[in-house]
N, C-alpha and C. Protein backbone atom coordinates (compact mmCIF):
# COMPACT_ATOMS: atom_id res chain seq x y z
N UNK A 1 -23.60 4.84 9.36
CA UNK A 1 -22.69 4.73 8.25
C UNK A 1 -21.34 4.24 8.75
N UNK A 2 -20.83 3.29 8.51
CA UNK A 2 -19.54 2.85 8.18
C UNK A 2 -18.86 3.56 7.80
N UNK A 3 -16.82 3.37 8.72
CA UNK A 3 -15.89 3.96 8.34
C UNK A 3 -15.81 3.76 6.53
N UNK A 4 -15.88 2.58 6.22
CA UNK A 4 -15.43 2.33 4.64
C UNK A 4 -16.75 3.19 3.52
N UNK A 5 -17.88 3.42 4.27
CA UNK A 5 -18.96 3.81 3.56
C UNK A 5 -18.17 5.80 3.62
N UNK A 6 -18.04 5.95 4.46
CA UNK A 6 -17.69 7.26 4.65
C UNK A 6 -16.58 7.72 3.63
N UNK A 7 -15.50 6.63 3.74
CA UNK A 7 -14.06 7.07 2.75
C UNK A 7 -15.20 6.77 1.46
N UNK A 8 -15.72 5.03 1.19
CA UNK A 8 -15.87 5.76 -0.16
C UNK A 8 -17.38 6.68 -0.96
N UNK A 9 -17.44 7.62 0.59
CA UNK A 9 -18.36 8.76 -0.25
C UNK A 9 -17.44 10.36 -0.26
N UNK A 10 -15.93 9.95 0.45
CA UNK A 10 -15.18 10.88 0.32
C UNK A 10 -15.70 12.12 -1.29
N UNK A 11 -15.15 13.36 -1.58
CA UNK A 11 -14.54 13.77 -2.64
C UNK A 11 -14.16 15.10 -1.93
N UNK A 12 -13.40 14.88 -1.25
CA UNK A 12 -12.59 16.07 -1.11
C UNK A 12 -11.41 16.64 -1.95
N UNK A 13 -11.28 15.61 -2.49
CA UNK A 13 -10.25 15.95 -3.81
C UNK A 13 -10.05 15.90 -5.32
N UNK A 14 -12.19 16.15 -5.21
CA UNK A 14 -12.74 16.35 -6.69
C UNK A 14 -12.10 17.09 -7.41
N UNK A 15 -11.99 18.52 -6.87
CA UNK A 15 -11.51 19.80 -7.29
C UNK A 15 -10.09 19.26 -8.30
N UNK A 16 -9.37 19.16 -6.90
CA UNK A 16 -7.81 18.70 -7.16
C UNK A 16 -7.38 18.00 -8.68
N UNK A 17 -8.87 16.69 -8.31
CA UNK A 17 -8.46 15.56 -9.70
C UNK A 17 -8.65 16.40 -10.15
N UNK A 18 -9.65 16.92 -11.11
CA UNK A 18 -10.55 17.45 -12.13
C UNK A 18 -9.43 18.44 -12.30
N UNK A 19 -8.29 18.87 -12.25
CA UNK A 19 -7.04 19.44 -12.72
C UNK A 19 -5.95 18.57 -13.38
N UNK A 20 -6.24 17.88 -13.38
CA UNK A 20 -5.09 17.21 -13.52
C UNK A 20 -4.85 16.28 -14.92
N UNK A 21 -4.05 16.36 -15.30
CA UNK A 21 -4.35 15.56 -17.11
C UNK A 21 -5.26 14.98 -17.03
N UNK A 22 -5.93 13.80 -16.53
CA UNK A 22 -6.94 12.98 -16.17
C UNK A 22 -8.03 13.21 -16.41
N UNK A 23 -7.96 14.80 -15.64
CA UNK A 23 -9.66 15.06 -15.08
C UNK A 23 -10.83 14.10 -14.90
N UNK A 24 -10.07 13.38 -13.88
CA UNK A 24 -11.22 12.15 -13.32
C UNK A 24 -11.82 12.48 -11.88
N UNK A 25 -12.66 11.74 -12.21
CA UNK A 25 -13.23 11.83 -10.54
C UNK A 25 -12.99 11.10 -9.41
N UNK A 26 -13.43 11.27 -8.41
CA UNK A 26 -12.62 10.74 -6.97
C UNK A 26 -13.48 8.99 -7.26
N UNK A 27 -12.81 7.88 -6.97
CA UNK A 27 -13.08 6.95 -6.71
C UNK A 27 -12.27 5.94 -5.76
N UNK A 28 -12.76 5.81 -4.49
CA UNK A 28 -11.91 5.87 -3.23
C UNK A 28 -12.07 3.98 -3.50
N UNK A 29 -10.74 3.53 -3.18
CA UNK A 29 -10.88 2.05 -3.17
C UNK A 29 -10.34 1.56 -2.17
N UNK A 30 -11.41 1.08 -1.17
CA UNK A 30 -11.11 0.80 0.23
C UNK A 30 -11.41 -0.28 0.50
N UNK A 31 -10.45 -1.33 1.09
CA UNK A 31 -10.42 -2.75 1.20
C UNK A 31 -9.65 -3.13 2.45
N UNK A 32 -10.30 -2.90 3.82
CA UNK A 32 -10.07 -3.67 4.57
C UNK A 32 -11.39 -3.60 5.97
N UNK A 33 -11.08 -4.90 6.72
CA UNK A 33 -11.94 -5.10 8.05
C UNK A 33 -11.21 -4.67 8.90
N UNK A 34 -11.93 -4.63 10.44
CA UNK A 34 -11.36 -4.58 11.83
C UNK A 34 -11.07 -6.36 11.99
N UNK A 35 -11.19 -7.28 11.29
CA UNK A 35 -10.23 -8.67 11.89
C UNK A 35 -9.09 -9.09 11.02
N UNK A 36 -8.73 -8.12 9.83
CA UNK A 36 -7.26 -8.03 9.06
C UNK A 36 -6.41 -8.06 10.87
N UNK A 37 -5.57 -9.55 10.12
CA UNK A 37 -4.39 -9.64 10.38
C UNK A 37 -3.16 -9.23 9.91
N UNK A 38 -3.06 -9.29 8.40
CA UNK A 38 -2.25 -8.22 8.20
C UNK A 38 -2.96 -6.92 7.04
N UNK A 39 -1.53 -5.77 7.65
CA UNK A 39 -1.86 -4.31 6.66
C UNK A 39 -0.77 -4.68 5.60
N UNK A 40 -1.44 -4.14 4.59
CA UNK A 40 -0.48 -3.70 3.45
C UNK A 40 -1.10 -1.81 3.28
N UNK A 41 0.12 -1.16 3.55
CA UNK A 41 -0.02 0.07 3.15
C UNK A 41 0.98 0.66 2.35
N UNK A 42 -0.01 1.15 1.38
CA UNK A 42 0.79 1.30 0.35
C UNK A 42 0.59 2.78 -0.12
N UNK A 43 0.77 3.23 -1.45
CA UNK A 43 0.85 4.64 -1.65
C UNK A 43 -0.32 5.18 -1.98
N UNK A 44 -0.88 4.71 -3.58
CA UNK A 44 -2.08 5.36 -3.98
C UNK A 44 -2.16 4.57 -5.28
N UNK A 45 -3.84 4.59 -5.16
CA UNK A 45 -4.46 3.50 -6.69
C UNK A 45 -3.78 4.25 -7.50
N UNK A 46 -3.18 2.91 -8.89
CA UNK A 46 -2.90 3.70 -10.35
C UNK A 46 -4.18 3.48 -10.90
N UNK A 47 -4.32 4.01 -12.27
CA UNK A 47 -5.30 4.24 -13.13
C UNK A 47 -6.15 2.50 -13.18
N UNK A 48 -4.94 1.88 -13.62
CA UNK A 48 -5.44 0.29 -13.28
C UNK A 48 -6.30 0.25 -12.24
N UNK A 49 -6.06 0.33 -11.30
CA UNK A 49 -6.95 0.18 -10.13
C UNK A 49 -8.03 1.25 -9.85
N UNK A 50 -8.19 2.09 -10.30
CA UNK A 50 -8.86 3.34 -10.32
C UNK A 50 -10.02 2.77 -11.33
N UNK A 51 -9.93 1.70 -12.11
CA UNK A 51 -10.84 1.72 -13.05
C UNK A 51 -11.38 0.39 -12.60
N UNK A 52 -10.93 -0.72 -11.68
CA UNK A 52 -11.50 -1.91 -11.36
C UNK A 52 -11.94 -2.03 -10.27
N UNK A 53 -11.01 -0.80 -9.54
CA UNK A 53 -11.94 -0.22 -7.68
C UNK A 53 -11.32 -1.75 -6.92
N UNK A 54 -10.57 -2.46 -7.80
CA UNK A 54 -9.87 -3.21 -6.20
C UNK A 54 -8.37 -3.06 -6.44
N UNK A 55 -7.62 -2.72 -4.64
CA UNK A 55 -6.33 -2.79 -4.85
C UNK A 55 -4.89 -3.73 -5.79
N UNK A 56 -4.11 -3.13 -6.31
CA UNK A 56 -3.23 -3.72 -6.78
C UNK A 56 -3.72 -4.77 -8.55
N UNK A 57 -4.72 -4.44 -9.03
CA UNK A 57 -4.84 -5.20 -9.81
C UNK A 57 -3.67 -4.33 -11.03
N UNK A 58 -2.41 -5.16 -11.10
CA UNK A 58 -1.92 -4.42 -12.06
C UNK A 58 -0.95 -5.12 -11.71
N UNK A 59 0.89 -4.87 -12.21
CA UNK A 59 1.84 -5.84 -12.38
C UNK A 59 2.54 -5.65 -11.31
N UNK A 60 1.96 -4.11 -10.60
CA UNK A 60 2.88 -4.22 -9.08
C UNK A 60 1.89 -5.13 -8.58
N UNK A 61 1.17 -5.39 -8.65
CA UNK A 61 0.23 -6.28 -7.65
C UNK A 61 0.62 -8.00 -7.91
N UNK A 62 0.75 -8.12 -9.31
CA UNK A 62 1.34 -9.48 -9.18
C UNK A 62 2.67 -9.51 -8.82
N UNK A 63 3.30 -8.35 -8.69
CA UNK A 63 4.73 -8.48 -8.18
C UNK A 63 4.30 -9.42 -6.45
N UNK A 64 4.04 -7.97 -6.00
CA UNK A 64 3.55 -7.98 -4.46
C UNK A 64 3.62 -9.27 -3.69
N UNK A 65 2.42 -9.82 -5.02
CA UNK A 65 1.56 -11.00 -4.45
C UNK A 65 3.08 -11.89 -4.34
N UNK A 66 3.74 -12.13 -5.30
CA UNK A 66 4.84 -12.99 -5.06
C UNK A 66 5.46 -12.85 -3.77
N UNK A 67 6.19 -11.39 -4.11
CA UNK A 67 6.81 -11.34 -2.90
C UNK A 67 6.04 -11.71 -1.53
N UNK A 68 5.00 -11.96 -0.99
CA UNK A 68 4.61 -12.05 -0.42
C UNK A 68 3.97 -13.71 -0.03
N UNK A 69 4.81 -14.31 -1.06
CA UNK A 69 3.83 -15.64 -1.16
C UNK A 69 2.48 -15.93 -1.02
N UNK A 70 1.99 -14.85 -1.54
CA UNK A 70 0.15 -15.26 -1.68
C UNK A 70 -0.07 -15.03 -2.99
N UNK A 71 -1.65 -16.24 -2.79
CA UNK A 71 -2.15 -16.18 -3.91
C UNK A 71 -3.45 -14.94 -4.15
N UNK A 72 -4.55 -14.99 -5.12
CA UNK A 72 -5.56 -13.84 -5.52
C UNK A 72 -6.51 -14.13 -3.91
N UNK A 73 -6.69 -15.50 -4.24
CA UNK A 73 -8.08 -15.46 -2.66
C UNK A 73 -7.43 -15.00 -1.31
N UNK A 74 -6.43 -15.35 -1.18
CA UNK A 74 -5.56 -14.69 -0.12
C UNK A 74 -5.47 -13.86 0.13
N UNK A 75 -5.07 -13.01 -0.86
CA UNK A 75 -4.46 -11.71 -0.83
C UNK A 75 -5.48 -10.59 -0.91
N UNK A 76 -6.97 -11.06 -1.47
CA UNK A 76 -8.20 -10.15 -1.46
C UNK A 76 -9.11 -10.88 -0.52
N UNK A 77 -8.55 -11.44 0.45
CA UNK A 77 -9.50 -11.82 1.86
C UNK A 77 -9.98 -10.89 2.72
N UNK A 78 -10.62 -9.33 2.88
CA UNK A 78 -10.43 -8.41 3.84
C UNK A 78 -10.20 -8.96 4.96
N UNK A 79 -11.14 -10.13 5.44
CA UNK A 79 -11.20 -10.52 6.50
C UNK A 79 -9.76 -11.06 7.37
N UNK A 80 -8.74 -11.17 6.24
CA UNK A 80 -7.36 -11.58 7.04
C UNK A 80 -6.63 -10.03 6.28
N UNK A 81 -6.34 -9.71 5.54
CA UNK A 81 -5.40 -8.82 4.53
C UNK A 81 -6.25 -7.23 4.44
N UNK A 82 -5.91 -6.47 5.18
CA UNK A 82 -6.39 -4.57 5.09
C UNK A 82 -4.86 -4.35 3.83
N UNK A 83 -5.47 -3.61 2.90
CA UNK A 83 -4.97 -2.84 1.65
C UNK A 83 -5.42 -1.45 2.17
N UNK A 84 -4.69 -0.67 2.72
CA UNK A 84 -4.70 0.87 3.01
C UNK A 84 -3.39 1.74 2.80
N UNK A 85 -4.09 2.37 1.17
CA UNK A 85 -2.91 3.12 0.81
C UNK A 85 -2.90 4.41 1.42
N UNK A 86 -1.51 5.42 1.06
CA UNK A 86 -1.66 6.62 1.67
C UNK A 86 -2.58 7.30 0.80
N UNK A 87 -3.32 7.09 -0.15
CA UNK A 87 -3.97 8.00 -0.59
C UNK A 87 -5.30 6.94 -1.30
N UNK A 88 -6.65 6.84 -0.94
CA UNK A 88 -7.62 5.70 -1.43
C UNK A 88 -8.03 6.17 -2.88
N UNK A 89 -7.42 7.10 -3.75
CA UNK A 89 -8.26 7.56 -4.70
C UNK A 89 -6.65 7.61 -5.80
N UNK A 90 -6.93 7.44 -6.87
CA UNK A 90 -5.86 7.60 -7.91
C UNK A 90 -5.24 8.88 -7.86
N UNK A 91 -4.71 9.42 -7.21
CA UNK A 91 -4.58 11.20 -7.64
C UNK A 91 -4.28 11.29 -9.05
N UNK A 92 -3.78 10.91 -9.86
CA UNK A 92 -3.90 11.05 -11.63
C UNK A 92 -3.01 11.39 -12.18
N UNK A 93 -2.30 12.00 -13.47
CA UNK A 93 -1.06 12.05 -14.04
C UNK A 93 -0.72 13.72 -14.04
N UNK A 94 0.63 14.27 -14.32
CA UNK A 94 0.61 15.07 -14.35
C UNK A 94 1.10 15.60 -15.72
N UNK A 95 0.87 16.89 -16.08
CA UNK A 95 1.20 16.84 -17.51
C UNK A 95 2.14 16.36 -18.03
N UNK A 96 3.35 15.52 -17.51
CA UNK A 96 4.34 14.83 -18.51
C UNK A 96 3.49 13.38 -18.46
N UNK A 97 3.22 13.01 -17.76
CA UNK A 97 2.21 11.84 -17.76
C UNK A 97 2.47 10.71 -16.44
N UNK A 98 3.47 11.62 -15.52
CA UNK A 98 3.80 10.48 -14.53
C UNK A 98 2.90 10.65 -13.42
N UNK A 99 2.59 9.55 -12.48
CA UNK A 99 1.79 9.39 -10.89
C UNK A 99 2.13 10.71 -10.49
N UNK A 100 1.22 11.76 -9.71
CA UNK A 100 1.21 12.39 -8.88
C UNK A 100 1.54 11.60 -7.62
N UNK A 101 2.27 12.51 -6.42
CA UNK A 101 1.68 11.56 -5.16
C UNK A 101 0.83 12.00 -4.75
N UNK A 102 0.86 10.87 -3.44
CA UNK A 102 -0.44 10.75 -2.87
C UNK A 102 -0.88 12.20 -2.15
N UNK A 103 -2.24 12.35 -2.36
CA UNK A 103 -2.67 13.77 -1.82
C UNK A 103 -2.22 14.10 -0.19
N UNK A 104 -1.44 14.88 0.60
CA UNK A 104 -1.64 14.39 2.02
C UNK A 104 -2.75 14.91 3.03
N UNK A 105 -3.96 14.94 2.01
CA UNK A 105 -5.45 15.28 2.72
C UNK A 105 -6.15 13.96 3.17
N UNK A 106 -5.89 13.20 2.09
CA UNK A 106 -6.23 11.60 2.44
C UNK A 106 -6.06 11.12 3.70
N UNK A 107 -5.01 10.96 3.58
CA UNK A 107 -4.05 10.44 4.58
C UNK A 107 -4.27 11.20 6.16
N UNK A 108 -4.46 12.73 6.12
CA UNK A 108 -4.31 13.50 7.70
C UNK A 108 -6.16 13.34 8.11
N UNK A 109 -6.98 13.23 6.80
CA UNK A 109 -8.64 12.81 7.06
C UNK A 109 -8.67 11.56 7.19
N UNK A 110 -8.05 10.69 6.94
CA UNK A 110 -8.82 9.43 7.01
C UNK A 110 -7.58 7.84 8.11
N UNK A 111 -6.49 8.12 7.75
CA UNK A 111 -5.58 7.03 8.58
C UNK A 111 -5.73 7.03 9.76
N UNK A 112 -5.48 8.11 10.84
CA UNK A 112 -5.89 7.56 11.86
C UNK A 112 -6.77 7.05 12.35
N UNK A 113 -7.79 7.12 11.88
CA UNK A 113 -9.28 6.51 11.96
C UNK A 113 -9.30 5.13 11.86
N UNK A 114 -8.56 5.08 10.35
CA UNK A 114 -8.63 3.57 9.51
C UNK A 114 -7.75 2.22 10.70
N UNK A 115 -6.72 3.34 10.89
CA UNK A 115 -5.84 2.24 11.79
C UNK A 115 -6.34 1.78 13.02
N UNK A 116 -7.36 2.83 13.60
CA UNK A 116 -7.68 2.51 14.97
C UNK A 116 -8.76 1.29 14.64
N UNK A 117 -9.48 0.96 13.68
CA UNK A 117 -9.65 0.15 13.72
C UNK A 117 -9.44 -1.32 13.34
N UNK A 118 -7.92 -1.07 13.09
CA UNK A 118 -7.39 -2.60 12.71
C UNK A 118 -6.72 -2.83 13.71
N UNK A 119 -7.17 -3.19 14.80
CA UNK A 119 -6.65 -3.74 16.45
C UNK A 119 -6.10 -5.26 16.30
N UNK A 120 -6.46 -6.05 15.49
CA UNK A 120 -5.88 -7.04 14.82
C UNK A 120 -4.60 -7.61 14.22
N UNK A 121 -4.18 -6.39 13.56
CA UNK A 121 -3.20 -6.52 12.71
C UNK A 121 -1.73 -6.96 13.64
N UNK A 122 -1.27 -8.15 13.20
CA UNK A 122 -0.11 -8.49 13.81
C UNK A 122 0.92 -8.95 12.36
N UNK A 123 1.28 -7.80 11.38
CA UNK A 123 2.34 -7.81 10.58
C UNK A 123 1.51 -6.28 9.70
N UNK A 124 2.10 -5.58 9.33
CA UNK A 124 2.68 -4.53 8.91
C UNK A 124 3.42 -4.63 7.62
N UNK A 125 3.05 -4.63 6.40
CA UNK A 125 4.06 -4.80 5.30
C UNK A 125 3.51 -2.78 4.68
N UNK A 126 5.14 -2.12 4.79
CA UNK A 126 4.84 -1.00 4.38
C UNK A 126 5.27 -0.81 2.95
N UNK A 127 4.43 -0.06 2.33
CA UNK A 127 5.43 -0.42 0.74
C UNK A 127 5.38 0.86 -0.04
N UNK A 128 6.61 1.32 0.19
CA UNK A 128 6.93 2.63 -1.09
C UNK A 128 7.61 3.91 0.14
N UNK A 129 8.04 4.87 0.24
CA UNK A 129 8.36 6.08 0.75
C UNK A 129 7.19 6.57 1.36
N UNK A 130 6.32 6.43 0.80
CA UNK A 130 4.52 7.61 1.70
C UNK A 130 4.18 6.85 2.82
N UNK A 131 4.24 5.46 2.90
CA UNK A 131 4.05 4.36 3.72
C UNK A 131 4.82 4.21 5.06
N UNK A 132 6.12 4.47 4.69
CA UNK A 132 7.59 4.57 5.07
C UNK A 132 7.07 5.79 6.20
N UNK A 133 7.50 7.13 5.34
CA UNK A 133 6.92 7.93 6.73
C UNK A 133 6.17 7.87 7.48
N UNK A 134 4.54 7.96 6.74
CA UNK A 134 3.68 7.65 8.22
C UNK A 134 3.45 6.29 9.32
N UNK A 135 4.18 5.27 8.33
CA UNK A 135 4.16 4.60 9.61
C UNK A 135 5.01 4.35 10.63
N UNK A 136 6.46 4.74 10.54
CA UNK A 136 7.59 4.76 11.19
C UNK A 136 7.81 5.54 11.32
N UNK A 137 7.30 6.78 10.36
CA UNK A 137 8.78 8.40 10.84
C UNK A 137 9.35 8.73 10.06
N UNK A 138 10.32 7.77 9.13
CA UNK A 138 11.62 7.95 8.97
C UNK A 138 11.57 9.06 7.71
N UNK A 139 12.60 9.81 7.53
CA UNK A 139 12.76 11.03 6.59
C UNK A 139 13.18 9.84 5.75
N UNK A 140 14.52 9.29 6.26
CA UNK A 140 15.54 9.10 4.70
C UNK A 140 14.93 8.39 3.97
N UNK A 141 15.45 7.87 2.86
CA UNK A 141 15.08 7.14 1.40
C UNK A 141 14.86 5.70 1.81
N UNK A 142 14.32 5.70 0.36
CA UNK A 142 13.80 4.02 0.68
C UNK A 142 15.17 2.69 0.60
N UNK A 143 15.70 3.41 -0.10
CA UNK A 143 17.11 2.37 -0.10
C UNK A 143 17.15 1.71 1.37
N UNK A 144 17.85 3.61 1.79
CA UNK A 144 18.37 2.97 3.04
C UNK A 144 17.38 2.38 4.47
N UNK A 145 15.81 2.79 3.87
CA UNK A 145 14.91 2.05 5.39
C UNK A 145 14.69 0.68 4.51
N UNK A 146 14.98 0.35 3.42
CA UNK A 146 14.73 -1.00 3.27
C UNK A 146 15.92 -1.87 3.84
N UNK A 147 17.22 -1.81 3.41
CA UNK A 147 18.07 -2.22 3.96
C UNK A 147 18.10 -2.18 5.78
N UNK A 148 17.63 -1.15 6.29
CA UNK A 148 17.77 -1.58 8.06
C UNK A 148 16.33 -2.52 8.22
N UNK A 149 15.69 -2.76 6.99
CA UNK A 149 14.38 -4.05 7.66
C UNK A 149 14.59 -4.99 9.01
N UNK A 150 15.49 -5.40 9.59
CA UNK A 150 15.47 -6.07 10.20
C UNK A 150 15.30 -5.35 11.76
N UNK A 151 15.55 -4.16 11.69
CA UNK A 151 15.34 -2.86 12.40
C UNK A 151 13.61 -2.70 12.92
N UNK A 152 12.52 -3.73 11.64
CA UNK A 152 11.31 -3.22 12.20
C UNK A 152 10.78 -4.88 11.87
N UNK A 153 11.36 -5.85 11.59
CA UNK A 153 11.15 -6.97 11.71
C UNK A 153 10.88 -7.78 13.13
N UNK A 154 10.02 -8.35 13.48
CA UNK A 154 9.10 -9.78 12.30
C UNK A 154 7.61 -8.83 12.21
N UNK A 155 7.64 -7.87 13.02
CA UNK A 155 6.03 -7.56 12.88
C UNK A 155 6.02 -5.72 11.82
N UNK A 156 6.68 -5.55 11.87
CA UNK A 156 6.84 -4.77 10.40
C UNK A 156 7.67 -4.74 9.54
N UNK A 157 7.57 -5.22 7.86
CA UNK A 157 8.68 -5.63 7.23
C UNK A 157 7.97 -4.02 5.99
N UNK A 158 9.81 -3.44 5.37
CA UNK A 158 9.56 -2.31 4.56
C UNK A 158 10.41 -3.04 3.14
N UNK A 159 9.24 -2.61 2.16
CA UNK A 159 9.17 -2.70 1.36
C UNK A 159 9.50 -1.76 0.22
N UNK A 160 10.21 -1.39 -1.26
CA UNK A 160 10.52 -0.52 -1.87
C UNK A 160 8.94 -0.74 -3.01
N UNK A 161 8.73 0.23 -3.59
CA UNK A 161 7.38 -0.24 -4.55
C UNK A 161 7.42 -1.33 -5.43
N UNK A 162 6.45 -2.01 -5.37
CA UNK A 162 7.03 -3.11 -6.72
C UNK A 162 6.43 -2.67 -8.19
N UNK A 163 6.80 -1.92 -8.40
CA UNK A 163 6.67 -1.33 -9.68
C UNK A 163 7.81 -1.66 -10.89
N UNK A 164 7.35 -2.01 -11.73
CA UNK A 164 8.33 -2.16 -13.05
C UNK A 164 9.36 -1.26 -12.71
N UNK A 165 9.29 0.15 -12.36
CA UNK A 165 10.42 0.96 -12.59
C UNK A 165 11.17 0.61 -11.27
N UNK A 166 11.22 -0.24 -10.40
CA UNK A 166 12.08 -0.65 -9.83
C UNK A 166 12.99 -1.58 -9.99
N UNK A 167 12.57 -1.98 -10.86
CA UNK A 167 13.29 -3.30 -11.45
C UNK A 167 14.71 -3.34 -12.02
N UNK A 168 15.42 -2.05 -11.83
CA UNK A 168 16.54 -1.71 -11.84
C UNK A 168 16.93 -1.58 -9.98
N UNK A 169 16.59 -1.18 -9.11
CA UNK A 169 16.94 -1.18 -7.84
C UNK A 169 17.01 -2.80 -7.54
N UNK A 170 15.86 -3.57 -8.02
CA UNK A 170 16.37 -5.00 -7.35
C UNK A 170 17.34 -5.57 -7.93
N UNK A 171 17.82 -5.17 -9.01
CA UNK A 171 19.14 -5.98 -9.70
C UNK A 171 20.12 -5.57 -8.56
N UNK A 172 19.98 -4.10 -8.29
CA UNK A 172 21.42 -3.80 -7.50
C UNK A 172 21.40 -3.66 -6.25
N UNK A 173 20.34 -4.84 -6.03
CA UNK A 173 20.19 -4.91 -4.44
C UNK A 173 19.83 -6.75 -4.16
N UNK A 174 20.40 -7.14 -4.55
CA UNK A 174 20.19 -8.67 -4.78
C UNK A 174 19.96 -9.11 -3.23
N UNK A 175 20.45 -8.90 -2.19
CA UNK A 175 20.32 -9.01 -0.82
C UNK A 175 18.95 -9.21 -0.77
N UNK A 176 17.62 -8.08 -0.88
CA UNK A 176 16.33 -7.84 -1.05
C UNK A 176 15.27 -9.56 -1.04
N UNK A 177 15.76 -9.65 -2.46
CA UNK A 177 15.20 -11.10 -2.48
C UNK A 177 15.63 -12.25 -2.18
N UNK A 178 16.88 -12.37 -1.56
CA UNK A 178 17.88 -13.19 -0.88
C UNK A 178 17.58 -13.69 0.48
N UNK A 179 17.12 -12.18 1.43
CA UNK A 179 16.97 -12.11 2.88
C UNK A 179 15.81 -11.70 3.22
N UNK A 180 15.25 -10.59 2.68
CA UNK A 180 13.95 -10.09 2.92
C UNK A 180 13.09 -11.06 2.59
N UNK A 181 12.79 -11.09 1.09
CA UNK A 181 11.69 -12.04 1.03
C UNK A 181 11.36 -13.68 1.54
N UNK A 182 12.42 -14.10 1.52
CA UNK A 182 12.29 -15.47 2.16
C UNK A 182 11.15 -15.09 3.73
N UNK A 183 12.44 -14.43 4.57
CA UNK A 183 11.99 -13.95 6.10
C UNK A 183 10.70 -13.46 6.15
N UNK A 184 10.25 -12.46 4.90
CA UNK A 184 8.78 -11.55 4.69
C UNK A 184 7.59 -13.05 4.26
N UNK A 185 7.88 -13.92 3.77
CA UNK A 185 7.04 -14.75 2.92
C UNK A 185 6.39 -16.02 4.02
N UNK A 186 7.68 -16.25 5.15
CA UNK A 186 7.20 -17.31 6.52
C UNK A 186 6.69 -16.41 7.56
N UNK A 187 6.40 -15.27 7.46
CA UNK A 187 5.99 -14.48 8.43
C UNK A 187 4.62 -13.88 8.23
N UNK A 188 4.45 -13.94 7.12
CA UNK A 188 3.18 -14.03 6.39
C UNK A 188 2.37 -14.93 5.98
N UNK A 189 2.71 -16.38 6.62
CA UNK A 189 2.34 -18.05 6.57
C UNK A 189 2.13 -18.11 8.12
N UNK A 190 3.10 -17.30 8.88
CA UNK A 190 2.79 -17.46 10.24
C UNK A 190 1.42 -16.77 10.71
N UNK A 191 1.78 -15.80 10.66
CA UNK A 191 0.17 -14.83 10.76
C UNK A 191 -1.23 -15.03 10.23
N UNK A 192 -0.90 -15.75 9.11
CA UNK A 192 -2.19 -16.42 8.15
C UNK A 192 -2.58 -17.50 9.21
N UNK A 193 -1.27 -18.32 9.41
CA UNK A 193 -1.91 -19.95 9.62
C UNK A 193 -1.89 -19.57 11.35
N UNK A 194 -1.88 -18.76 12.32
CA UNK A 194 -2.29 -18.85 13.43
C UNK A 194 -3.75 -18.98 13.82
């Protein structure tokens, strides 16, 4: 059995969902190889993706894809692009109706595993706060580890979520798509086209 066969026969966090406004069941959506050149790690499937079982299909995902200058075949290539969020399963809403985060059972059962086998990966795009910690460390906020990007640049660039509800942080961070993405978008043409 395969690492990816294993996550998605996971349900260790049947219980958990099956509490939760939702009450859905575990459906682990795992999308990457050992010859991904680059990771995108990100937080945890929304419902969108929870119901189509591939990463990002939703408006952060066409955000993403921009920022990132790729297109759909690109960007769902396993064979160049690993999608490993901190959590492979939707964790679900909570009674006011917003994202839970990501479970951190996921993440302490299954990442180190996942990473050891992407020996490949030469770029790192981390995206959101859950991402942020485990792959760097860092406590503080996403503001401020997005702004020191150049701190984990050219081979890891940090990312804030691209979620609609950010869309007030990029107005008041105009720098973001000024400096980051240009620099994030040829570095991700470099790694592709080597």
């Amino acid at each position: 059995m395969t690492l990816s066969d294993e996550i998605n026969d996971c349900r260790i966090c049947a219980e958990r969902f099956r509490a939760t406004k939702t009450a859905h069941e575990p459906r682990p959506v795992v999308w990457f190889s050992s010859s991904a050149r680059i990771l995108i790690a990100g937080q945890a499937p929304g419902m969108k993706v929870h119901n189509s079982a591939r990463p990002f299909t939703d408006p952060s995902g066409d955000r993403l894809r921009d920022w990132l200058g790729l297109d759909d075949l690109d960007f769902y290539d396993k064979s160049r692009v690993a999608i490993v969020p901190m959590a492979f399963c939707f964790p679900g809403y909570d009674a006011k109706g917003s994202d839970l985060p990501p479970p951190p059972i996921c993440g302490q059962t299954w990442h180190d595993r996942v990473m050891k086998t992407l020996s490949q990966v030469r770029l790192r795009v981390l995206v959101g706060a859950s991402a942020h910690r485990y792959h760097l460390g860092v406590k503080r906020g996403v503001s401020e580890t997005v702004a020191g990007w150049r701190d984990h640049a050219p081979d890891t660039f940090v990312l804030p979520h691209p979620s609609w509800r950010n869309t007030g942080w990029l107005k008041k961070n105009p720098w973001f798509e000024e400096e980051v993405l240009p620099a994030l978008r040829a570095r991700v043409k470099e790694v592709l086209n080597d």
